[in-house]
C-alpha atoms as a PDB file:
ATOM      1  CA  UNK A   1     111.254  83.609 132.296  1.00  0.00           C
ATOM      2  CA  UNK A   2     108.975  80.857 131.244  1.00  0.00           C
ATOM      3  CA  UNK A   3     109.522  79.590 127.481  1.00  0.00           C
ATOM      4  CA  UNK A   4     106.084  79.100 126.842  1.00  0.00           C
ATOM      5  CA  UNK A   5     102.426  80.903 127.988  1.00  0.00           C
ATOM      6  CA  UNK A   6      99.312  79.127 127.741  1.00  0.00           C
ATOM      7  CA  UNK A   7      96.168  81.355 127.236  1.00  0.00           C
ATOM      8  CA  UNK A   8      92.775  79.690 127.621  1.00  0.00           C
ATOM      9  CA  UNK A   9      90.021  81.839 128.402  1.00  0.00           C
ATOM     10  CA  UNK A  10      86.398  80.873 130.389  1.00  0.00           C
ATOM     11  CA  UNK A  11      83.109  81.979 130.473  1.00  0.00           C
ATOM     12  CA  UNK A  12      80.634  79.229 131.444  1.00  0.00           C
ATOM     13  CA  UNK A  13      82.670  76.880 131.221  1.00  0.00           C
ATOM     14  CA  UNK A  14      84.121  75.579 134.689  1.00  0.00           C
ATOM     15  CA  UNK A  15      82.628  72.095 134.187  1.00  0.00           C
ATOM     16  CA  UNK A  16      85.232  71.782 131.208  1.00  0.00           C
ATOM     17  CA  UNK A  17      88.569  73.748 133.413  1.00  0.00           C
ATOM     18  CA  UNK A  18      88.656  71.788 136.325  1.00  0.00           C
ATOM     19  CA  UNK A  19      89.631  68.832 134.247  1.00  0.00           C
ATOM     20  CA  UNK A  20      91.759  70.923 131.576  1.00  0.00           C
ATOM     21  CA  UNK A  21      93.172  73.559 133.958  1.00  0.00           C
ATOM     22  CA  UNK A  22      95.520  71.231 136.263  1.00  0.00           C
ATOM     23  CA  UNK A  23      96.169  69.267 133.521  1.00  0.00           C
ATOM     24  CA  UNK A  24      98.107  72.826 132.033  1.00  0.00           C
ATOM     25  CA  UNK A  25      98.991  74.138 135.628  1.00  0.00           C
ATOM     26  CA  UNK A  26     101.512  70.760 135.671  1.00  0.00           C
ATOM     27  CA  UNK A  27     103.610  71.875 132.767  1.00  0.00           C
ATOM     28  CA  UNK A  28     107.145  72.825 133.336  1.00  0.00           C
ATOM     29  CA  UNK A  29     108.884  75.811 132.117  1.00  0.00           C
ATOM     30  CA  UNK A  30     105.452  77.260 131.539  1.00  0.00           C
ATOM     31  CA  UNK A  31     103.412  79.744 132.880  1.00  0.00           C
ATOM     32  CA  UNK A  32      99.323  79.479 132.434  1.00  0.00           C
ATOM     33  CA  UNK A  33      96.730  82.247 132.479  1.00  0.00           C
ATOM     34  CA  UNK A  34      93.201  81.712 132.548  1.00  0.00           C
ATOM     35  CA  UNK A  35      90.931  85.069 131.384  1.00  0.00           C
ATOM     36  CA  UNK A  36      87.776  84.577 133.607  1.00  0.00           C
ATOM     37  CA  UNK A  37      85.595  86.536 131.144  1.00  0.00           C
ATOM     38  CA  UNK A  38      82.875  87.614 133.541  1.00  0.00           C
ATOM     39  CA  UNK A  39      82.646  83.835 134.160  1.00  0.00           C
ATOM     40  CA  UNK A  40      78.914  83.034 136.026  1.00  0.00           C
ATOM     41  CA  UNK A  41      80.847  80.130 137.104  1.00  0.00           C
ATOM     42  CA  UNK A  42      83.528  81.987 139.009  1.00  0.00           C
ATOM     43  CA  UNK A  43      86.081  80.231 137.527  1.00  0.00           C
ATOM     44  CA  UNK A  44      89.091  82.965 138.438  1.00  0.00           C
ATOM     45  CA  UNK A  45      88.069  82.424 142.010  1.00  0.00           C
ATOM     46  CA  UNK A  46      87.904  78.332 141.327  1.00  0.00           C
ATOM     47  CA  UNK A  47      91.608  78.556 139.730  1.00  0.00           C
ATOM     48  CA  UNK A  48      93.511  80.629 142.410  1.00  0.00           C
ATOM     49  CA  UNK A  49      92.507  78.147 145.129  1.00  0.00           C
ATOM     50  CA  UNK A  50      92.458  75.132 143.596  1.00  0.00           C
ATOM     51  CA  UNK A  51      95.802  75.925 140.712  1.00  0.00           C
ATOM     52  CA  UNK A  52      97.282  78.577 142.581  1.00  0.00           C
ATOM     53  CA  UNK A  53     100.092  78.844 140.043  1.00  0.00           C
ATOM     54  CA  UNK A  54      98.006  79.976 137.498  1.00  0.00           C
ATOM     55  CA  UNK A  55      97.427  84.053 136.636  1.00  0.00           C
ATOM     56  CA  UNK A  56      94.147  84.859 136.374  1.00  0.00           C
ATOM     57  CA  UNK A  57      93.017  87.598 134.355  1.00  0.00           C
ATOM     58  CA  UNK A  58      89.418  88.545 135.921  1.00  0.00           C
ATOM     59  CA  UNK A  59      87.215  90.975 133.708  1.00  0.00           C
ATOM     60  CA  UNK A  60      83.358  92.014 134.493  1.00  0.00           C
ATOM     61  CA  UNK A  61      80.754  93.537 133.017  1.00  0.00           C
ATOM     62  CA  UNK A  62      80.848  91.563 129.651  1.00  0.00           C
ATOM     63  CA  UNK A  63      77.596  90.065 129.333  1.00  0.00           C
ATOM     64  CA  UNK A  64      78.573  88.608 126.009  1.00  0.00           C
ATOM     65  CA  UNK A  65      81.416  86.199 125.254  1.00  0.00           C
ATOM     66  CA  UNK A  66      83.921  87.586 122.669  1.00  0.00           C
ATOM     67  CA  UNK A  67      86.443  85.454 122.189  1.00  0.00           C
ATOM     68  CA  UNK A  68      89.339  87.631 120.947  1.00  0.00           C
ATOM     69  CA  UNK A  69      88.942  90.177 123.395  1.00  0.00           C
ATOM     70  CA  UNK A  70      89.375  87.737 125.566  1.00  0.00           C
ATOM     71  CA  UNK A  71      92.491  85.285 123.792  1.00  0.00           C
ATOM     72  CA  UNK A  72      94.405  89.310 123.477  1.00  0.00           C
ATOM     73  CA  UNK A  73      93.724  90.234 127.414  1.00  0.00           C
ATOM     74  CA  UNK A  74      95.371  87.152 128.372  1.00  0.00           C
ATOM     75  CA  UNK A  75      98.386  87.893 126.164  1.00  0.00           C
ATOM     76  CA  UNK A  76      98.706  91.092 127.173  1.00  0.00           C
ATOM     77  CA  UNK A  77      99.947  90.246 130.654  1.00  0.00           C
ATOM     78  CA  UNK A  78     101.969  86.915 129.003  1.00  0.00           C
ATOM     79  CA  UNK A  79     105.788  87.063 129.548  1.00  0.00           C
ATOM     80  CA  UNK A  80     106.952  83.881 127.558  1.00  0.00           C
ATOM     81  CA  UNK A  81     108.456  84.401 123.990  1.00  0.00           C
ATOM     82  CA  UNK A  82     106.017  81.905 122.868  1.00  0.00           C
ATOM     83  CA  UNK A  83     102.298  82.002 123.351  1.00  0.00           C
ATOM     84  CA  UNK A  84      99.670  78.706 123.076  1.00  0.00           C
ATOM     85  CA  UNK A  85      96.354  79.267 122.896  1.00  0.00           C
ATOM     86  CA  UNK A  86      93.993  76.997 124.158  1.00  0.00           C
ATOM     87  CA  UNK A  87      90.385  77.051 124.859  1.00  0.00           C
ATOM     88  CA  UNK A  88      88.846  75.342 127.763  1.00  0.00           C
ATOM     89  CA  UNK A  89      87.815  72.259 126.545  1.00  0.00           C
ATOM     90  CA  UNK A  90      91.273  70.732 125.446  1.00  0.00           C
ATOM     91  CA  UNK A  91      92.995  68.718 127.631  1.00  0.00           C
ATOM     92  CA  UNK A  92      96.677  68.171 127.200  1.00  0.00           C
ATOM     93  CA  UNK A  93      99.253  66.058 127.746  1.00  0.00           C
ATOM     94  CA  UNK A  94     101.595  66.305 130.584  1.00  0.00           C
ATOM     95  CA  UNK A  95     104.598  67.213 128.502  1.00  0.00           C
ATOM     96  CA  UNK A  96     102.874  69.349 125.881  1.00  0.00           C
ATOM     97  CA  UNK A  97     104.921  72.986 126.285  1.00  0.00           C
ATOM     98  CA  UNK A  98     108.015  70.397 126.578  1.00  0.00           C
ATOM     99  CA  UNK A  99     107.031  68.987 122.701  1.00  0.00           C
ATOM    100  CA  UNK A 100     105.549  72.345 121.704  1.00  0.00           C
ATOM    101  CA  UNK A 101     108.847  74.016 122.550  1.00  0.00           C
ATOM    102  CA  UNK A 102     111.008  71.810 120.856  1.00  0.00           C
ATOM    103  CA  UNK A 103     108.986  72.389 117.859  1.00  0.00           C
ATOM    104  CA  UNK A 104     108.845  76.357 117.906  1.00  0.00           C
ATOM    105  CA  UNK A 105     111.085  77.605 114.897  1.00  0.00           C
ATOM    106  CA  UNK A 106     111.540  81.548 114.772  1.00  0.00           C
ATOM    107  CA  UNK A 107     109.443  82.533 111.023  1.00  0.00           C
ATOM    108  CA  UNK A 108     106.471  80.713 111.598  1.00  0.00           C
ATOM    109  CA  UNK A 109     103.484  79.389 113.277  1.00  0.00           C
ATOM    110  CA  UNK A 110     101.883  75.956 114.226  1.00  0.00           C
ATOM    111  CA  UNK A 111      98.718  74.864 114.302  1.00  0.00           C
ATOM    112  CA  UNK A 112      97.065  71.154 114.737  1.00  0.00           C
ATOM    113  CA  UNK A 113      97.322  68.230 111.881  1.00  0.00           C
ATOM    114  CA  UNK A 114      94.798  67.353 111.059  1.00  0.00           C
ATOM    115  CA  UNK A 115      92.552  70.427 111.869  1.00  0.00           C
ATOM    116  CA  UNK A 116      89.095  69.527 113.066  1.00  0.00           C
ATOM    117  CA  UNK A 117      87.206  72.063 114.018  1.00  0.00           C
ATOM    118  CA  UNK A 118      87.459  71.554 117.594  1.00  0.00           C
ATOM    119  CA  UNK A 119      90.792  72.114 117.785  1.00  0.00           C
ATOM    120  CA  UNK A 120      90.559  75.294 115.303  1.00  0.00           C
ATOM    121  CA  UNK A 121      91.689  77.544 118.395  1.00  0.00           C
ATOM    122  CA  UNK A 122      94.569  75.900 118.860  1.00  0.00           C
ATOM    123  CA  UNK A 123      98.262  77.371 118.014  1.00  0.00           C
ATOM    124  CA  UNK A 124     101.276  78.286 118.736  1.00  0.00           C
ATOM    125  CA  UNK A 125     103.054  81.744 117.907  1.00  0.00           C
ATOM    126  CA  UNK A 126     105.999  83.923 118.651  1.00  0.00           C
ATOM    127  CA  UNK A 127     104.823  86.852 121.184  1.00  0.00           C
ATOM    128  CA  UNK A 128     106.524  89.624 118.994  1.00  0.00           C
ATOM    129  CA  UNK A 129     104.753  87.766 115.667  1.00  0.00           C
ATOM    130  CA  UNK A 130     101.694  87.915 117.652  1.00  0.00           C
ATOM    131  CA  UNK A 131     102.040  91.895 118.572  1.00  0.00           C
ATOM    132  CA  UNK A 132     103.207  92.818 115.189  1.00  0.00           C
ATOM    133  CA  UNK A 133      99.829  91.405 113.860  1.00  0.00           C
ATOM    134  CA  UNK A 134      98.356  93.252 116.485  1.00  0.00           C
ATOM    135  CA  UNK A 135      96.075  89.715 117.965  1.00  0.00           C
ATOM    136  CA  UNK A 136      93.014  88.703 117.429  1.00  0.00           C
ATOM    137  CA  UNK A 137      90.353  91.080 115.805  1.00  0.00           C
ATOM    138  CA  UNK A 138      88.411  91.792 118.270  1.00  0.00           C
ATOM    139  CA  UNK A 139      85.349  93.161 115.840  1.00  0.00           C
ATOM    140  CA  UNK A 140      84.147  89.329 115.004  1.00  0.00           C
ATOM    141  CA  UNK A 141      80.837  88.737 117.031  1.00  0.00           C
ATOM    142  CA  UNK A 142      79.502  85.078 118.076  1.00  0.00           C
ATOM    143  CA  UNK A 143      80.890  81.413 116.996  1.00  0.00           C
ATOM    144  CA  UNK A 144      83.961  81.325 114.534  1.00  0.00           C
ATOM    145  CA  UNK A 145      86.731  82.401 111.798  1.00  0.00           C
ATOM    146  CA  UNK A 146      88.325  84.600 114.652  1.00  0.00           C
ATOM    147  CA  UNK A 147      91.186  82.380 114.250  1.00  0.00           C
ATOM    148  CA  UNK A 148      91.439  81.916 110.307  1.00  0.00           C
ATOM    149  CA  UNK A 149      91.625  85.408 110.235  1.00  0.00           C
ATOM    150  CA  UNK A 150      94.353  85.594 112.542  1.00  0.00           C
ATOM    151  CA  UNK A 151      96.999  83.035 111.116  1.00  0.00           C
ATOM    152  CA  UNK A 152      95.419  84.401 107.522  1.00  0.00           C
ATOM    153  CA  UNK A 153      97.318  87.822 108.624  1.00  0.00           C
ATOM    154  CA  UNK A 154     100.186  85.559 110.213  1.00  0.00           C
ATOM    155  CA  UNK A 155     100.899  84.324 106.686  1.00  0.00           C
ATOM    156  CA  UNK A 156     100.652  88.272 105.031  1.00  0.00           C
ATOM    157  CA  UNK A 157     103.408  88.929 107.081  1.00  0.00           C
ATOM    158  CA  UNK A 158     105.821  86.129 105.451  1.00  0.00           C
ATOM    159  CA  UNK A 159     105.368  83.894 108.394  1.00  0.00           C
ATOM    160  CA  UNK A 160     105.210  80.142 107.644  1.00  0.00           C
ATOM    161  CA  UNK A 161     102.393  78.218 108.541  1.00  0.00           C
ATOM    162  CA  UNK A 162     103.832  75.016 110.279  1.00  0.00           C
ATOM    163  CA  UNK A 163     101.728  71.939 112.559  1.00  0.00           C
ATOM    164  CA  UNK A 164     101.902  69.974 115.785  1.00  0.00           C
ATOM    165  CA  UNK A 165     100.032  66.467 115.421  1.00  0.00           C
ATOM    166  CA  UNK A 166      96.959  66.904 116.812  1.00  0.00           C
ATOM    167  CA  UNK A 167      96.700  63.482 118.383  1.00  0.00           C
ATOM    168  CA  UNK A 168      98.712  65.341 121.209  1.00  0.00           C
ATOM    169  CA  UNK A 169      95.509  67.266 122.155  1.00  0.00           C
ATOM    170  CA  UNK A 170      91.853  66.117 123.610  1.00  0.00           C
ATOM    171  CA  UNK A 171      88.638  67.664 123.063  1.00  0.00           C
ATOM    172  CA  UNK A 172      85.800  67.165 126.105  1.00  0.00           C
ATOM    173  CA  UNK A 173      82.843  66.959 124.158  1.00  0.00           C
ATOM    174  CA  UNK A 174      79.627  69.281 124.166  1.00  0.00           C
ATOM    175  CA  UNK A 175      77.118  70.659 122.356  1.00  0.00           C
ATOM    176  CA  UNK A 176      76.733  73.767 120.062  1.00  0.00           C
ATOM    177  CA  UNK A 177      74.280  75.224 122.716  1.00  0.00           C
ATOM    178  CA  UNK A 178      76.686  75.600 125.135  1.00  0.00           C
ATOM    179  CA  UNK A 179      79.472  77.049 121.968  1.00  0.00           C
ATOM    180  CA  UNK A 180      76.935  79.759 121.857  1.00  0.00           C
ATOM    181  CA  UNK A 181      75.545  80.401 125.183  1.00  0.00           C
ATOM    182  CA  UNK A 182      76.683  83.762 125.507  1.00  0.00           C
ATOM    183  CA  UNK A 183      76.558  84.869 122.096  1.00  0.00           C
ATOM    184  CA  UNK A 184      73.991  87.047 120.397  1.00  0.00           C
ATOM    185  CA  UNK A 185      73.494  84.346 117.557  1.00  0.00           C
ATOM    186  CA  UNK A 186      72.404  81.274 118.889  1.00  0.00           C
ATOM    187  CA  UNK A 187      72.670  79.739 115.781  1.00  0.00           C
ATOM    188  CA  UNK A 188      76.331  78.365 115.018  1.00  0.00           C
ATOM    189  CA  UNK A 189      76.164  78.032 111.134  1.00  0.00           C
ATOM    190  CA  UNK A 190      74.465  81.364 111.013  1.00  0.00           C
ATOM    191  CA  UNK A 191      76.713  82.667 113.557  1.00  0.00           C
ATOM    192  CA  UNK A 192      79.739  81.189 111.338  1.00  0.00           C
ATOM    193  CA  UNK A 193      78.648  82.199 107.963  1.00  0.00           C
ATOM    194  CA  UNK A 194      78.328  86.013 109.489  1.00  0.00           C
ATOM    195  CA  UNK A 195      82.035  85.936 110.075  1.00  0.00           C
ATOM    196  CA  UNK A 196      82.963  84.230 107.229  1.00  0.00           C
ATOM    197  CA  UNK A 197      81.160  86.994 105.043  1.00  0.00           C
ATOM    198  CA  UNK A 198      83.101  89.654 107.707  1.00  0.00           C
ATOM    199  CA  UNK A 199      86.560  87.395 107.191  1.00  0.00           C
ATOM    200  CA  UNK A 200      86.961  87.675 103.581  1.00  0.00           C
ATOM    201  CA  UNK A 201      85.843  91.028 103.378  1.00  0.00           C
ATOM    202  CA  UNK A 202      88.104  92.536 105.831  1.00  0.00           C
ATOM    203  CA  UNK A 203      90.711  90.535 104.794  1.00  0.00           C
ATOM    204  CA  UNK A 204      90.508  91.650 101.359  1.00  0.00           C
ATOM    205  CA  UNK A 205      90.883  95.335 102.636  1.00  0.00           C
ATOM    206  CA  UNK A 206      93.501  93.984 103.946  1.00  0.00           C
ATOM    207  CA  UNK A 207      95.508  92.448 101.059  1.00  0.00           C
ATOM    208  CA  UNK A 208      94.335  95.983  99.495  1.00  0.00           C
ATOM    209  CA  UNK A 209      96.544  97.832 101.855  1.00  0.00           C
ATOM    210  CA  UNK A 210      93.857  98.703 103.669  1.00  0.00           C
ATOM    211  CA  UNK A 211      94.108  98.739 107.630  1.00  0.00           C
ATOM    212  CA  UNK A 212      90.809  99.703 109.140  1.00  0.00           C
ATOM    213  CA  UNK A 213      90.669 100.479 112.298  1.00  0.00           C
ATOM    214  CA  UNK A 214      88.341  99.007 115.269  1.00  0.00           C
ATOM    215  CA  UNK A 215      85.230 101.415 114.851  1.00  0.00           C
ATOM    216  CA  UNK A 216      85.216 100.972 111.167  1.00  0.00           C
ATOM    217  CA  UNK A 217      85.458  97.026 111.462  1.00  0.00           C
ATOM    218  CA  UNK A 218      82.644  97.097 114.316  1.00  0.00           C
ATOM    219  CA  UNK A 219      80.664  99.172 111.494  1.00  0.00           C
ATOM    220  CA  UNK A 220      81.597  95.792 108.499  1.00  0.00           C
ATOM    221  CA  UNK A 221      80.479  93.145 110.871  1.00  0.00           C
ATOM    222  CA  UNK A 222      77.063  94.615 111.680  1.00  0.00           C
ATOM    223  CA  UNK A 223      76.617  95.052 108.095  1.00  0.00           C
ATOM    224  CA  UNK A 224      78.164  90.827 107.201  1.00  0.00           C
ATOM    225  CA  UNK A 225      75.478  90.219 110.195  1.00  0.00           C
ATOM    226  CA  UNK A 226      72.430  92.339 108.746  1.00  0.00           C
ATOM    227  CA  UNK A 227      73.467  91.081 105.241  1.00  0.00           C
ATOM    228  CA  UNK A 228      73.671  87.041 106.090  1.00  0.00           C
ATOM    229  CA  UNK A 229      69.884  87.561 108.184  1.00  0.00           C
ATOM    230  CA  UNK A 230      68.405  88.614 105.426  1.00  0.00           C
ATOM    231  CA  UNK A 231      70.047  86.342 103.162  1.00  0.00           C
ATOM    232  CA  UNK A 232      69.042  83.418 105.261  1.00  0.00           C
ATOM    233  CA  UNK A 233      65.341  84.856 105.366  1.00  0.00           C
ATOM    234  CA  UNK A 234      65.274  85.136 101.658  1.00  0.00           C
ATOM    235  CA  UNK A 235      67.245  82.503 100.647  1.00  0.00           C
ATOM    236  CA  UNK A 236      69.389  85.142  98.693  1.00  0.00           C
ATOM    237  CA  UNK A 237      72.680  85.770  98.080  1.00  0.00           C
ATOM    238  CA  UNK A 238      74.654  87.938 101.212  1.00  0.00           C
ATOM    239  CA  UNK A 239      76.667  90.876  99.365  1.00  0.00           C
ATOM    240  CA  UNK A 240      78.554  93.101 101.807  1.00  0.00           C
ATOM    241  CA  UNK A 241      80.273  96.096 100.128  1.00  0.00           C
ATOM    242  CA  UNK A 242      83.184  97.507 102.088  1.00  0.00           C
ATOM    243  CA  UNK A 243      84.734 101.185 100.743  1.00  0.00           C
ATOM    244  CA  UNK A 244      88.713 100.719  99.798  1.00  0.00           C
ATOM    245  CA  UNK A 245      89.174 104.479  98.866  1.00  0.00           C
ATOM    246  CA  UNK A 246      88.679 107.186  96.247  1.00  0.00           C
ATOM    247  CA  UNK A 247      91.372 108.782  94.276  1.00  0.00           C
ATOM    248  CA  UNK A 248      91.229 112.058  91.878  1.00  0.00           C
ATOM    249  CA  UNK A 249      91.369 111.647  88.334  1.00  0.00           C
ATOM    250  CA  UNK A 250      90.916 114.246  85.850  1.00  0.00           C
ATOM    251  CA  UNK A 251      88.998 116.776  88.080  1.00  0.00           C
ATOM    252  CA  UNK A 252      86.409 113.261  89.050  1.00  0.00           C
ATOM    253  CA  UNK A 253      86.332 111.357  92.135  1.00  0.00           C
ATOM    254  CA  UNK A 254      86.830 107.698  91.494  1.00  0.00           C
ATOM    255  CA  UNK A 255      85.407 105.360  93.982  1.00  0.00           C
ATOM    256  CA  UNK A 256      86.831 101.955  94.720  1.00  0.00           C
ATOM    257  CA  UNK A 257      84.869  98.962  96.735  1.00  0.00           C
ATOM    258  CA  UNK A 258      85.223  95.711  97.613  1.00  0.00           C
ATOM    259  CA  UNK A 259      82.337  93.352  97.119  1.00  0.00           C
ATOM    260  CA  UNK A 260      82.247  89.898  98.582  1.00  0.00           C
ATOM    261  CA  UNK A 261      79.112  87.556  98.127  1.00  0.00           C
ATOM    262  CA  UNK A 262      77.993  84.617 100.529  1.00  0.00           C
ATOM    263  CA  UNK A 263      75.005  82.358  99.628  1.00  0.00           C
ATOM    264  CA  UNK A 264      73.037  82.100 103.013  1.00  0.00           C
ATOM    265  CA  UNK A 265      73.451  78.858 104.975  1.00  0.00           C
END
């Protein structure tokens, strides 16, 4: 058994993994798998003949990209006790599962120091840390906080939040067009305040000791989206309202909910 998986995922993108792929592919006591997310690219069919080491996880029929459907498909067929996640555009070091595996301490997570936003999708956790959280919440639509939520509930679960330098790591340029290609909001700061008004709401369920489940978190996010459009037509503040539950008291039904405001970007 491998020590380490890497997980990147593709989907228009196979300009940017034939230089990252075989730089991953070379890693020892690693095993890499590459989601082709209904790639137009064919980028499964580019990495089993040209990196024929790697496992490709090919899925079709997904018109647009979601990026933690994706990230959690890959895990799901990972077999290391330690899972990377990288997206396409990072190239690594030859040695990097070698240094990231003499860093991994049993408790916690790691994530890169300093944190630019390029390198946001970018860690390193236990598998079982990663199941118990249950991965990536697959509800959030378009361009960001997928992963802020995710080590967010890492850290509600008492694990520590720990870093790898991230001088270790490259980033191949490109622009936001191509970050949002196969998204339904083209715009990235519009895309990002939606699921940063989705993010802390959900999350605050969360810390509420409320777990909702997918259809009810599908249901949040088209109301963060519907709330941040109008906001940024307006100019107003976004307010998303998210039920936390109702309790009995003296014969009346009392109603709790969870308000979060978001002034429009």
């Amino acid at each position: 058994m491998p020590g380490l998986s890497i997980i990147t995922t593709c989907k228009g993108r196979l300009e940017h993994v034939t230089e990252t792929l075989p730089l991953l592919a070379a890693q020892a006591d690693c095993e890499v798998i590459l989601v082709d997310y209904d790639c137009p690219d064919g980028a499964g069919a580019w990495a089993r003949e040209a990196c024929p080491s790697v496992r490709v996880v090919q899925v079709t029929d997904r018109p647009r990209f979601n990026l933690s459907d994706a990230r959690n498909l890959g895990a799901t067929i990972a077999t290391a006790p330690w899972l990377m996640f990288l997206d396409a555009d990072v190239l690594a070091p030859e040695d990097l599962a070698q240094r990231l595996l003499a860093l991994a301490t049993p408790g916690s997570f790691r994530i890169a120091a300093p944190r630019p936003s390029e390198l946001c999708g970018a860690m390193l956790v236990f598998a079982d840390d990663y199941a118990r959280a249950g991965g990536f919440d697959e509800a959030f639509q378009g361009w960001g906080s997928e992963d802020l939520e995710f080590l967010a509930r890492l850290e509600l679960m008492g694990l520590q939040r720990l870093t790898f330098p991230a001088a270790w790591l490259n980033v191949i340029w490109h622009d936001d067009a191509s970050r949002t290609a196969f998204h339904d909001v083209a715009d990235r700061k519009l895309a990002s305040a939606i699921n940063a008004l989705y993010c802390h709401a959900k999350l605050g369920l969360v810390r509420m000791g409320v777990s909702p489940d997918l259809p009810t978190r599908l249901a949040l996010h088209a109301e963060a989206r519907a709330a941040m459009e109008t906001a940024a037509a307006t100019g107003e503040t976004a307010v998303l309202r998210a039920p936390v539950g109702e309790v009995s008291v003296h014969g009346k039904t009392m109603a709790t909910t969870l308000e979060v405001r978001f002034d429009p970007p």
